[in-house]
Protein backbone atom coordinates (compact mmCIF):
# COMPACT_ATOMS: atom_id res chain seq x y z
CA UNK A 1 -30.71 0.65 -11.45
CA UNK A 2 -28.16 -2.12 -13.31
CA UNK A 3 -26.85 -4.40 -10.77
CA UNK A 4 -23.30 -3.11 -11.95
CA UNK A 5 -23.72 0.26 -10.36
CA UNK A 6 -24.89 -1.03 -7.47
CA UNK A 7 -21.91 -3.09 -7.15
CA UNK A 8 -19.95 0.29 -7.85
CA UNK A 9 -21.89 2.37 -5.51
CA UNK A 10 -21.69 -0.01 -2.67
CA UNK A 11 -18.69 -1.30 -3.00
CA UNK A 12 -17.67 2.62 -2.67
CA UNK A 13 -19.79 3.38 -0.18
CA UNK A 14 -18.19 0.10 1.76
CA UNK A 15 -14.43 1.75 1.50
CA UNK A 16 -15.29 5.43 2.09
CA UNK A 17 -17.28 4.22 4.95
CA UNK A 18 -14.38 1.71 6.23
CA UNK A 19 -12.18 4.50 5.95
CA UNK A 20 -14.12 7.27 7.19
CA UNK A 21 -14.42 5.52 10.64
CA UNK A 22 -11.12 3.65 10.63
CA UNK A 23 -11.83 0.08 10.19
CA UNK A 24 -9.50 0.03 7.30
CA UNK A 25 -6.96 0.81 9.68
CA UNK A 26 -6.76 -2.66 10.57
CA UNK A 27 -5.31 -5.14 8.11
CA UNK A 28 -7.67 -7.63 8.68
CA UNK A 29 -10.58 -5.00 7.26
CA UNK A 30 -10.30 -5.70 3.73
CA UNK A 31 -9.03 -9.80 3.68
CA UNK A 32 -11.88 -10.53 5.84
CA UNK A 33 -14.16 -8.57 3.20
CA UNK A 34 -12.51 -10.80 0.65
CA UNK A 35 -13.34 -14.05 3.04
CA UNK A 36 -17.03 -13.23 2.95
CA UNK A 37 -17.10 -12.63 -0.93
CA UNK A 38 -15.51 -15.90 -1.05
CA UNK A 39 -18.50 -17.89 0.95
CA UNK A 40 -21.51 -16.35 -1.29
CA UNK A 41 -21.16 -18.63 -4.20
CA UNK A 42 -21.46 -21.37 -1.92
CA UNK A 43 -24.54 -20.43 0.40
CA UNK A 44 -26.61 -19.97 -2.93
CA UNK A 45 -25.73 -23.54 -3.56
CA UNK A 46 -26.79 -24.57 -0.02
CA UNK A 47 -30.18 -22.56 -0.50
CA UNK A 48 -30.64 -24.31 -3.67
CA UNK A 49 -29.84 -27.85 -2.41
CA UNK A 50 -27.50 -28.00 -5.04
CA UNK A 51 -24.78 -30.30 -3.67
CA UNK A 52 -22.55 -31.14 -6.72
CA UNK A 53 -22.21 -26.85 -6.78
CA UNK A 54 -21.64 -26.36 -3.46
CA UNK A 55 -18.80 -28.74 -3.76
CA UNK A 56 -17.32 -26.89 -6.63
CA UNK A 57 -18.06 -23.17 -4.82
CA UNK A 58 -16.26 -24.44 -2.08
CA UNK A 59 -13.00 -25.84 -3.65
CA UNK A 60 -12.96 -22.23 -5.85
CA UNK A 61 -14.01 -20.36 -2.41
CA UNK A 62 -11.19 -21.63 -0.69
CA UNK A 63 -8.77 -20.53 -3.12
CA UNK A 64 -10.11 -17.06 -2.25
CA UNK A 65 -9.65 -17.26 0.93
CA UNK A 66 -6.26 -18.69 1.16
CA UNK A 67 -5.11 -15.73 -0.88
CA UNK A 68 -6.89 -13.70 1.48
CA UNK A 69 -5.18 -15.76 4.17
CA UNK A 70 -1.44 -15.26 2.55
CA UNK A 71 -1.96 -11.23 1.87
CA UNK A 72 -3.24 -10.26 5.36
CA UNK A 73 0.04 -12.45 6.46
CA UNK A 74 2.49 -10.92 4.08
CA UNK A 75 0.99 -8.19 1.62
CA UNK A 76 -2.49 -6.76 1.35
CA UNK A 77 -1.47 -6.19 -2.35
CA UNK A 78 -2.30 -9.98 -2.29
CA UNK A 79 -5.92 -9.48 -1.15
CA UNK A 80 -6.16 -6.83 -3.88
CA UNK A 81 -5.20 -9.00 -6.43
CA UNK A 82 -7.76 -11.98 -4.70
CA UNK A 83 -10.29 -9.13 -5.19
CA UNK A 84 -9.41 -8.34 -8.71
CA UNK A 85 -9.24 -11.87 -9.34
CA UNK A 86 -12.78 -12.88 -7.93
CA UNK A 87 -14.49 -10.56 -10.10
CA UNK A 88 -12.70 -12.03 -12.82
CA UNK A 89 -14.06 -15.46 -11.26
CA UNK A 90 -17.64 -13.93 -11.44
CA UNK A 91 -17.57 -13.26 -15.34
CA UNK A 92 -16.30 -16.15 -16.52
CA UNK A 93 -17.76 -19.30 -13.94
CA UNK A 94 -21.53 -18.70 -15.21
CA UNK A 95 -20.99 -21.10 -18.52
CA UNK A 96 -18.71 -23.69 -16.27
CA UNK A 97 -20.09 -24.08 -12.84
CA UNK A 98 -24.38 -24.87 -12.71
CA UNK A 99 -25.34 -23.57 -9.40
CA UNK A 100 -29.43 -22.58 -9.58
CA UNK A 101 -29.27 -20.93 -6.32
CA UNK A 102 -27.57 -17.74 -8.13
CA UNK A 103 -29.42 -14.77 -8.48
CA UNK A 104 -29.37 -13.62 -12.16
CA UNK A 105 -28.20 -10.22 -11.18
CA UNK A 106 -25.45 -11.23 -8.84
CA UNK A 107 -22.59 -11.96 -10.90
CA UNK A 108 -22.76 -8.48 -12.21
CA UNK A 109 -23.34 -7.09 -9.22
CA UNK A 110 -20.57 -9.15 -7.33
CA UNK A 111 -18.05 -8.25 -10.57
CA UNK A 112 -18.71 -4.92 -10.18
CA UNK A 113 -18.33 -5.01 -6.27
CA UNK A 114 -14.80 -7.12 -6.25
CA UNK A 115 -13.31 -5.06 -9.31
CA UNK A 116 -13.89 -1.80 -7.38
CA UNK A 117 -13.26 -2.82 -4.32
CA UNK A 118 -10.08 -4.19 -5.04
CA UNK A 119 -9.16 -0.47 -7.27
CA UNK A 120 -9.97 0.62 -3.89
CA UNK A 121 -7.88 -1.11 -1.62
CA UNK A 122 -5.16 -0.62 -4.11
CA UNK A 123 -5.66 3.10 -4.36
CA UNK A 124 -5.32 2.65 -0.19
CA UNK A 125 -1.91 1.19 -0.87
CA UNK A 126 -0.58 3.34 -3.07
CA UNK A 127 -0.96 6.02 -1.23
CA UNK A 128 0.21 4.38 1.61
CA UNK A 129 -2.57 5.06 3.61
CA UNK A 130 -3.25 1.50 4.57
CA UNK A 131 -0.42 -0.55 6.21
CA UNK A 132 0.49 -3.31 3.58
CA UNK A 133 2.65 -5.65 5.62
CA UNK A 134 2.21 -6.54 9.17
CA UNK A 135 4.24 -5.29 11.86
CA UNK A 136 6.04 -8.43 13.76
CA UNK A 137 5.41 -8.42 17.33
CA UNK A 138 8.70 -10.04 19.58
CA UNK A 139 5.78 -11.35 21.77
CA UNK A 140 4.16 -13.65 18.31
């Protein structure tokens, strides 16, 4: 099986499941997803001992994650588009960014995984059946 399916299928069966049993229900669900995606680059740098990558993973991780950050604060269409955009990230960093540590299959696999996953979460949205902005507590 291509490692883009399996990014399809699981990234699928990740939703469906987080929907089935209500995790999606809280905001945090898919941002912190997002979070996690953004870390992988860099642990395959750590595993590899690859120091001048895992400098480089980090500074393009944390743009991830402060997107994440800013959407589960204002909009989740935010973490969408951080989704969207890291699978975007995944097709184009192989020629610019030399980190041994990465599988050969995974940035088809991940690509496949963040571009679903984000049509996903935006399906969610759209039909409204994920809350897209936080409700302000007086007590916060």
């Amino acid at each position: 099986m291509s490692a883009l399916l399996v990014g399809v299928v699981l990234a699928l069966a990740v939703g469906v499941f987080g929907t089935l049993v209500g995790f999606d229900r809280e905001r945090s669900f898919y941002a912190t997803i997002m979070v996690v995606i953004a870390g992988l680059y860099a642990l395959f740098a750590t595993m590899a001992g690859a120091m001048h990558a895992l400098v480089i993973e980090c500074a393009a991780g944390l743009v991830f994650v402060a997107v994440a950050v800013l959407g589960y604060k204002r909009s989740l269409w935010l973490v969408a588009l951080a989704l969207f955009a890291h699978g975007v990230f995944d097709y184009f960093r192989g020629p610019y960014i030399a980190n041994p540590g990465v599988p050969a299959f995974w940035p088809e696999f991940c690509m496949a995984y963040d571009v679903v996953a984000a049509a996903y979460l935006a399906v969610l949205l759209r039909l409204g059946r994920v809350r897209n902005r936080p409700q302000h507590s007086p007590h916060l």
